[in-house]
Protein backbone atom coordinates (compact mmCIF):
# COMPACT_ATOMS: atom_id res chain seq x y z
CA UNK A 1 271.03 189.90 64.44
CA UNK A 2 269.85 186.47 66.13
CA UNK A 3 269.26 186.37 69.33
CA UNK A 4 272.17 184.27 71.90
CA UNK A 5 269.65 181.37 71.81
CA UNK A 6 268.47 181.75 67.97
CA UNK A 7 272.11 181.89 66.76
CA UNK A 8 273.28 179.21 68.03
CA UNK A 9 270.48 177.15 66.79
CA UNK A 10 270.37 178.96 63.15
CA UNK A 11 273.10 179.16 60.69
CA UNK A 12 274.83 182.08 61.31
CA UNK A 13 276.15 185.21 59.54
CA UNK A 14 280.31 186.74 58.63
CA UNK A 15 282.29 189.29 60.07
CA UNK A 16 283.64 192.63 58.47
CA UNK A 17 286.85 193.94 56.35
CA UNK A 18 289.07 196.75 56.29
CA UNK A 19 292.65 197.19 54.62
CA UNK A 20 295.63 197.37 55.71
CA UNK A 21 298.46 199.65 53.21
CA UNK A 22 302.07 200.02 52.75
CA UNK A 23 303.43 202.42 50.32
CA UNK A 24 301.62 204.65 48.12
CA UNK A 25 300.98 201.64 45.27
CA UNK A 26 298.05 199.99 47.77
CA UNK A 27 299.50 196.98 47.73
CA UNK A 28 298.95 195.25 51.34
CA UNK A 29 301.80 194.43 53.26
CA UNK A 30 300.28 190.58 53.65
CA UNK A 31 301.01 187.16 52.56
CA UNK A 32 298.50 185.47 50.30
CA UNK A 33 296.32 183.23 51.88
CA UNK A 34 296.72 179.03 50.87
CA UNK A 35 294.27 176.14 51.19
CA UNK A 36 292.99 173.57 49.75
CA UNK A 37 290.76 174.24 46.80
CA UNK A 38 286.48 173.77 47.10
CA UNK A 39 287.16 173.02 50.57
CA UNK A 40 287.03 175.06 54.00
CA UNK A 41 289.46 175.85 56.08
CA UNK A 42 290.18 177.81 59.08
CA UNK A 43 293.32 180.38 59.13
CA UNK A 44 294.09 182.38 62.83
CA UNK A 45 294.94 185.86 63.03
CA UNK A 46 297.05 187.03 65.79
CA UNK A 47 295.75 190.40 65.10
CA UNK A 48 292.37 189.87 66.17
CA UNK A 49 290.06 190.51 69.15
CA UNK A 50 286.68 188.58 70.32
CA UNK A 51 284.86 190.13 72.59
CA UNK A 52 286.70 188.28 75.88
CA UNK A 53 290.33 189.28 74.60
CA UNK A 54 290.92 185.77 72.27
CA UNK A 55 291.91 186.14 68.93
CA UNK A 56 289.67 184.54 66.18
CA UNK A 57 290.51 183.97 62.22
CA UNK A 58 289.05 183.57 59.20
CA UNK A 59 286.88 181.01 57.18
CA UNK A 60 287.82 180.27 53.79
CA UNK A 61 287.16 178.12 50.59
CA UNK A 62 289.05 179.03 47.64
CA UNK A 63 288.75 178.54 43.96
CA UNK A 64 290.67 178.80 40.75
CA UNK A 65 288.49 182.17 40.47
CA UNK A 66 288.20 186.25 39.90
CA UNK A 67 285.26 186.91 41.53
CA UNK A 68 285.16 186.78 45.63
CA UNK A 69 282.28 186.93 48.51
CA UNK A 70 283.12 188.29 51.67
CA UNK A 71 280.28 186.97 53.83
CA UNK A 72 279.82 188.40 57.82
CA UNK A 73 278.75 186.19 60.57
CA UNK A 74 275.83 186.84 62.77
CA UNK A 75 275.09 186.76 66.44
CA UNK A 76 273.37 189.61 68.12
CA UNK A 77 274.38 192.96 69.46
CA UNK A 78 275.44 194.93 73.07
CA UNK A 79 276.35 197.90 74.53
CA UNK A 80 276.65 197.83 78.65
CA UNK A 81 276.82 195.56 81.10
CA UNK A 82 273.37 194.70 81.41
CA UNK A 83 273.12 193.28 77.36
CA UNK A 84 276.45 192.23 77.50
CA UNK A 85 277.10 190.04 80.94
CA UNK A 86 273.78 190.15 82.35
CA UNK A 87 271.38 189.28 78.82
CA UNK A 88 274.40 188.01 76.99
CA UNK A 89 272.35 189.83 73.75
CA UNK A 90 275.44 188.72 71.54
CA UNK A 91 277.55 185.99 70.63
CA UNK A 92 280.69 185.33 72.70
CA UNK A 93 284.64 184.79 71.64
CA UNK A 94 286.36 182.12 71.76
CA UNK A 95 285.45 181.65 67.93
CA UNK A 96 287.69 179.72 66.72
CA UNK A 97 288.44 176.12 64.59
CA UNK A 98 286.60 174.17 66.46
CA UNK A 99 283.49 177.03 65.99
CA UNK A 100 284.14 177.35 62.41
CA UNK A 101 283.83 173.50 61.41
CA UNK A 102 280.76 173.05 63.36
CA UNK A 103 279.03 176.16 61.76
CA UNK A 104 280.83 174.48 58.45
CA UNK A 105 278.73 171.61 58.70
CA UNK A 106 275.44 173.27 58.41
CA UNK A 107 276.16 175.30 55.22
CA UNK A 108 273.94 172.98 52.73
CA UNK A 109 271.69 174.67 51.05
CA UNK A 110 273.34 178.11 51.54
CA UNK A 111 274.59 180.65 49.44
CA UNK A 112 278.13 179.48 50.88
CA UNK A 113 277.11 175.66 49.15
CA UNK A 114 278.88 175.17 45.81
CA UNK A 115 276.70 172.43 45.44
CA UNK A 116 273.24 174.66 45.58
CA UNK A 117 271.52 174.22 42.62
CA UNK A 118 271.53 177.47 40.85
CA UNK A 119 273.48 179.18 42.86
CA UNK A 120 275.82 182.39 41.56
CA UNK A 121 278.61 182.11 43.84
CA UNK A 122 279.42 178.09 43.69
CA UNK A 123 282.29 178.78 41.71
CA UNK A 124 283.78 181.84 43.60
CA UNK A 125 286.12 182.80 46.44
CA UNK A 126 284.41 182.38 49.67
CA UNK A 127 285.41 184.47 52.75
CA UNK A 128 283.36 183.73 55.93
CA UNK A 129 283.78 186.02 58.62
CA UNK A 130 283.26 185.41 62.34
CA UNK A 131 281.58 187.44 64.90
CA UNK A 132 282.18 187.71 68.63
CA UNK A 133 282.37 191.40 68.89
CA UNK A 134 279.15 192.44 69.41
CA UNK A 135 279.22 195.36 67.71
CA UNK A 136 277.71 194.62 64.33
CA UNK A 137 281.24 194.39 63.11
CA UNK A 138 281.92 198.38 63.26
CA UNK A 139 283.25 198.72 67.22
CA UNK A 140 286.55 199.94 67.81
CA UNK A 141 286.64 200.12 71.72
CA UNK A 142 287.71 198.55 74.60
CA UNK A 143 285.01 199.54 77.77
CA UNK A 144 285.02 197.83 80.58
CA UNK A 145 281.14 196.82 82.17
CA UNK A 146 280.72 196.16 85.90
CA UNK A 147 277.68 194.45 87.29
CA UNK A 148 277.23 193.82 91.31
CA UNK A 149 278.66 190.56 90.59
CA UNK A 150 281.39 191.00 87.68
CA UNK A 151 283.75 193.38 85.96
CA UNK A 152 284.73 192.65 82.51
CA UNK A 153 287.18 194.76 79.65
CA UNK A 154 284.96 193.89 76.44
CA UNK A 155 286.83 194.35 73.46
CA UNK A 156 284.61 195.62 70.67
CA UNK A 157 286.84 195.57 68.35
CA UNK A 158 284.61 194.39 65.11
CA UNK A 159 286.34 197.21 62.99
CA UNK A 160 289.77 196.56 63.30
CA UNK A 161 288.95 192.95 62.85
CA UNK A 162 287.31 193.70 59.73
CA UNK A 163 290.75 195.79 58.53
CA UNK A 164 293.04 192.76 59.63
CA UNK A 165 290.77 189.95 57.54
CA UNK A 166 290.54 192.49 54.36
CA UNK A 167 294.57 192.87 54.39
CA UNK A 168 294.57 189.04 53.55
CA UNK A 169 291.79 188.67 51.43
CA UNK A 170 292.85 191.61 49.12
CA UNK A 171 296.28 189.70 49.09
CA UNK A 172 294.57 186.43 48.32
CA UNK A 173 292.12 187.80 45.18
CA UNK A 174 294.25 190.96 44.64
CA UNK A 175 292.47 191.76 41.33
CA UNK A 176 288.62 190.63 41.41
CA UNK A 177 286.18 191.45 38.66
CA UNK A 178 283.76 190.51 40.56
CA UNK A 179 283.14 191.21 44.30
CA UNK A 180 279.44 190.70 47.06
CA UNK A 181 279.38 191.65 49.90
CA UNK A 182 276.90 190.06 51.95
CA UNK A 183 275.90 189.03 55.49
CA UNK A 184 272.81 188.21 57.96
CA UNK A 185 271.58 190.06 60.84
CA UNK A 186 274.58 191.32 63.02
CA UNK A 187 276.47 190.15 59.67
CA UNK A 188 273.87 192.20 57.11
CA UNK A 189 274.24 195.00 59.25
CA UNK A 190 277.69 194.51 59.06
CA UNK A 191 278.45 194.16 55.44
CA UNK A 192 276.18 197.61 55.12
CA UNK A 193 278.25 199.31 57.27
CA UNK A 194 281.61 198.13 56.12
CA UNK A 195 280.79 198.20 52.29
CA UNK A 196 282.71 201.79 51.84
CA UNK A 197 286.05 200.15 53.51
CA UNK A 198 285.46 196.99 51.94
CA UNK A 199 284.46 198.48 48.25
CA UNK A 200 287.48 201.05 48.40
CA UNK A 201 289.43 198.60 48.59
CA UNK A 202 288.39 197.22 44.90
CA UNK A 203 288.07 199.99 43.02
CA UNK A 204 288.28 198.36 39.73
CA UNK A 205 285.61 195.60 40.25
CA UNK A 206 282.06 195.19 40.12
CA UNK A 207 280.80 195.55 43.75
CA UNK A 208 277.54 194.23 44.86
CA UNK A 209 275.96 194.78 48.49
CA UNK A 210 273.28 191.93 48.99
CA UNK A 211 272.10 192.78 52.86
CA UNK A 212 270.07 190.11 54.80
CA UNK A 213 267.90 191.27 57.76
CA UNK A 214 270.11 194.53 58.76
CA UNK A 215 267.51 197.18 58.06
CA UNK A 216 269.18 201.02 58.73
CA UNK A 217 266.59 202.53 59.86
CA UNK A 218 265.67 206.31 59.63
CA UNK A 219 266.37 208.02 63.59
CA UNK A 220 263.09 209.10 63.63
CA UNK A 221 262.18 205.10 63.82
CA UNK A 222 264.80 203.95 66.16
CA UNK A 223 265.32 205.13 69.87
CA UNK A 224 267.57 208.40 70.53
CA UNK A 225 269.04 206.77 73.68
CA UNK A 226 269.74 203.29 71.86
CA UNK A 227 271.65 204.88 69.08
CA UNK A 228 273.47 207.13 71.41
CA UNK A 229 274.12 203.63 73.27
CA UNK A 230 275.51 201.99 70.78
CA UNK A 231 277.76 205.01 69.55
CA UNK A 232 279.62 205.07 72.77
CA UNK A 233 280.04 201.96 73.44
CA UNK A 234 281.35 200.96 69.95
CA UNK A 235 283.22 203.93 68.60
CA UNK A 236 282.66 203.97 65.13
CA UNK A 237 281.85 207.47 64.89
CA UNK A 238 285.68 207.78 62.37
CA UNK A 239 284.00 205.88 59.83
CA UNK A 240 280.23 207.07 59.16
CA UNK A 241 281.86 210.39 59.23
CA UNK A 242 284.16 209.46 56.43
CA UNK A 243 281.70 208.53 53.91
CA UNK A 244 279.13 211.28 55.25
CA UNK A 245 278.71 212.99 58.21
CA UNK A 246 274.85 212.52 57.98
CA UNK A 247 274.84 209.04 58.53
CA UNK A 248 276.54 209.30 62.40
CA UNK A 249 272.79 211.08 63.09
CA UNK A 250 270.48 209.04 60.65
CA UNK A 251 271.60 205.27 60.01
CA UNK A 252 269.25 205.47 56.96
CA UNK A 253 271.24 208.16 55.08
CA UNK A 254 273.93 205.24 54.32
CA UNK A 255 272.12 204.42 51.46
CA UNK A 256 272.31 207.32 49.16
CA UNK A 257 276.02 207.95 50.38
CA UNK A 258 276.59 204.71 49.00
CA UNK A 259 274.60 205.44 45.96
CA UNK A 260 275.82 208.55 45.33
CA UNK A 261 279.55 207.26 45.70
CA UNK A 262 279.23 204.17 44.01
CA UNK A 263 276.50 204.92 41.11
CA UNK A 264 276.76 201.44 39.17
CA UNK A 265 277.10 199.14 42.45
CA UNK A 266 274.18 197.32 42.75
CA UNK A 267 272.53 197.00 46.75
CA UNK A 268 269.53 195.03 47.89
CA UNK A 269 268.16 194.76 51.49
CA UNK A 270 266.23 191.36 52.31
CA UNK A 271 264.04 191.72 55.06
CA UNK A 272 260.49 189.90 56.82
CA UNK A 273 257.98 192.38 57.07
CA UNK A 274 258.16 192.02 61.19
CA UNK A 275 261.30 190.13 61.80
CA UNK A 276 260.89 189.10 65.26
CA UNK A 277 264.91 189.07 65.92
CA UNK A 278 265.75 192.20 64.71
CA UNK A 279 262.31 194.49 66.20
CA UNK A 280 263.66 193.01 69.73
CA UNK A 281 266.48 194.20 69.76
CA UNK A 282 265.32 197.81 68.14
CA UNK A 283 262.47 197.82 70.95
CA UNK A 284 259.47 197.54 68.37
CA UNK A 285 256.32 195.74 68.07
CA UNK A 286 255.63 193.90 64.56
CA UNK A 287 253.30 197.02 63.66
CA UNK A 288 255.92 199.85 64.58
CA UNK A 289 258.88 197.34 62.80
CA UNK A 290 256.79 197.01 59.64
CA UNK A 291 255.81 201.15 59.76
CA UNK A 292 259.81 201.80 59.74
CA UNK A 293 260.50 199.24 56.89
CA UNK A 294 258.02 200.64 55.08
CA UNK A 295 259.35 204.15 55.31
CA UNK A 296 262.78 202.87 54.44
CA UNK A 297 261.82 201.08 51.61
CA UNK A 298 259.51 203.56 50.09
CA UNK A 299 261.45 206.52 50.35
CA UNK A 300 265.36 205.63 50.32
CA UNK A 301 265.64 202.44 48.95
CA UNK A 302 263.04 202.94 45.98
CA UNK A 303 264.23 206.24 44.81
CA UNK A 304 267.76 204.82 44.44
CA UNK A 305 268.62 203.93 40.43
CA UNK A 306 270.82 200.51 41.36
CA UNK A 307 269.04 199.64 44.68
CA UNK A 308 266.33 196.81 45.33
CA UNK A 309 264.59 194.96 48.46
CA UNK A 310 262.97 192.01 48.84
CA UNK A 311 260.22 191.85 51.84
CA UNK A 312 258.40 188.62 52.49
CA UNK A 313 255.49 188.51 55.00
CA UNK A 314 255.80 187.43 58.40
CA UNK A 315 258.44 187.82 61.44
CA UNK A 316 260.73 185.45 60.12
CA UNK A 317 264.47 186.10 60.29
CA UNK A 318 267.39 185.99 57.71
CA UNK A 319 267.05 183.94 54.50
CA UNK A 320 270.54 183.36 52.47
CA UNK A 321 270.56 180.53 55.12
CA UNK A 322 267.69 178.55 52.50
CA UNK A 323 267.61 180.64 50.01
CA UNK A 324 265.43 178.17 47.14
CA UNK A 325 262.81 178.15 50.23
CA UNK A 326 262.23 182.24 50.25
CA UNK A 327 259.77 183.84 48.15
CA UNK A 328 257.60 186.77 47.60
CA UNK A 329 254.97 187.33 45.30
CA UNK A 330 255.90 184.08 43.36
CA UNK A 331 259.60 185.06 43.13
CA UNK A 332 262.03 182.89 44.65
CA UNK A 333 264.88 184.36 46.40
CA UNK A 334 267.78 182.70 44.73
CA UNK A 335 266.11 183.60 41.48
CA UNK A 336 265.82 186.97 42.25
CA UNK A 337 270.28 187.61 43.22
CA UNK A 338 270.30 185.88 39.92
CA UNK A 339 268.96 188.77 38.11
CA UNK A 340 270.52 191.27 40.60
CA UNK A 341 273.62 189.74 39.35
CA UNK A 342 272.83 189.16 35.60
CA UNK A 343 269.45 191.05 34.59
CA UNK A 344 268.89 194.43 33.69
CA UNK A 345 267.70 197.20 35.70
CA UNK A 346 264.32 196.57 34.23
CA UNK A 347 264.17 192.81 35.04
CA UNK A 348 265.86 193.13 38.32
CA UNK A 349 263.08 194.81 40.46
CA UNK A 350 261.79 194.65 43.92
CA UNK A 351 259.78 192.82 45.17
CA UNK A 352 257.02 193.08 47.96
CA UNK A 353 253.65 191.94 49.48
């Protein structure tokens, strides 16, 4: 979720996806997106909101390709005027060109660097997804915060974002065989909670969820008065009750709703064992943080048929940023979304301290 100061220092994490329809075929009423081949490029969209009122756009980096990764941008989270104008607890709008090429210029080493060696995605479609809603990229509000010295409209309007940047990517790679959807902090929470829209959308492809530091926590871990926070400031009760009404009261229960509707998707959560960013913001010590990922792990994640984690020790925070440099228990990380995307369900397994 970085904090303001972290993200701006650390490479950050994408935005979210809906669709758009017209007619009963689901075809999206959008033009195909063109650029230049292996390269990025920035396109604006009109018909989207940062958190100031600007409209932002979309990263991209095509590829003669059938298989796409829709990756969601990090920078913190608020919800009143105290984490959003006093704290500033989440990255700002205006995001756009000239924000995109100078977050472009630190990919190396990535998962979004065709040129990392043994990387699975160096030959696909590439999607990068701002943020600069500060809603985890599932907001659809506009609320207006007043402190004694300011009063500010703050669009949170991550969702419909997500909806305008999926219309153009499902025109772009209309049939994919292959599709991840992935993200850090704000942007890991984000691709969790947008994987339904996003995954609908593809119904004939295989569909991967690959989650860095955005732990959905059971309610029992997480504060009543934080969640009820963030659910009026953002709005987004429309789609948790969609998939399953039981997620709106227990963030965890997204996992087997996914599960459940998506048996041969494969889903893996990366997480530190105290991550330092993300317990902040939750209001936890390292001891209460670890205690809730435990939980999580043990009895959601594990139980699931097609779902995996990967815990490393320490507070450190997000890791598809250096992914050769990550390990846990010997494995490396980028060896170990290898075999979530090629090995069986016996060789794919999860790993721990």
């Amino acid at each position: 979720m970085h904090t303001p100061n972290v993200a701006r220092g650390m490479w950050a994490v994408l935005t979210a996806v809906t669709v758009m329809w017209t007619g009963c075929d689901n075809t999206p009423d959008e033009k195909p997106i063109t650029t230049p081949e292996n390269t990025w490029s920035w396109i604006d969209f009109s018909n989207s909101t940062c958190d100031e009122g600007t409209p932002t756009g979309l990263g991209v980096n095509l590829r003669e390709n059938k298989n796409l990764l829709i990756y969601f941008n990090g920078g913190g989270a608020c919800w009143d005027a105290t984490t959003c104008l006093v704290n500033n607890q989440s990255s700002h709008g205006p995001f756009t060109k000239t924000q995109f090429d100078t977050l472009a210029s630190k990919l190396s080493g990535s998962i979004l660097d065709r040129e990392l060696a043994n990387n699975p995605f160096k030959d696909w479609n590439l999607f990068f997804i701002p943020y600069c809603t500060g809603d985890l990229h599932i907001g659809n509000a506009e609320v207006v915060y007043t402190t004694d010295s300011a009063t500010q409209t703050f669009h949170h309007k991550g969702r419909a974002n997500t909806e305008a940047f999926l219309a153009r990517i499902a025109a772009t790679v209309p049939n994919p065989e292959q599709v991840v959807v992935t993200g850090v902090s704000a942007g890991g929470f984000g691709a969790a909670l947008n994987y339904d829209l996003i995954r609908s959308q593809f119904p004939n492809a295989k569909v991967y969820l690959l989650d860095d530091s955005g732990p959905l926590f059971k309610s029992s871990a997480m504060s009543a008065e934080l969640r009820a926070a963030w659910a009026k400031a953002w709005n987004y009760d429309a789609p948790m009750e969609a998939l399953d009404p039981a997620v709106k009261e227990d963030f965890a229960q997204l996992y087997p709703a996914l599960a459940k509707k998506y048996p041969n998707d494969r889903m893996a959560l990366l997480s530190s064992q105290q991550d330092f960013v993300i317990r902040s913001f939750l209001g936890m010590n390292g001891t209460t943080f670890q205690t809730a990922l435990q939980d999580l792990t043990s009895t959601v994640l594990a139980p699931l048929p097609n779902t995996r984690y990967f815990v490393t020790t320490g507070s450190g925070h997000t890791m598809l940023s250096k992914p050769t440099a990550q390990n846990s228990q010997g494995v490396v990380l980028i060896d170990w979304i290898n075999q979530m995307m090629t090995g069986s369900d016996t060789s794919w397994v999860s790993v721990q301290p």
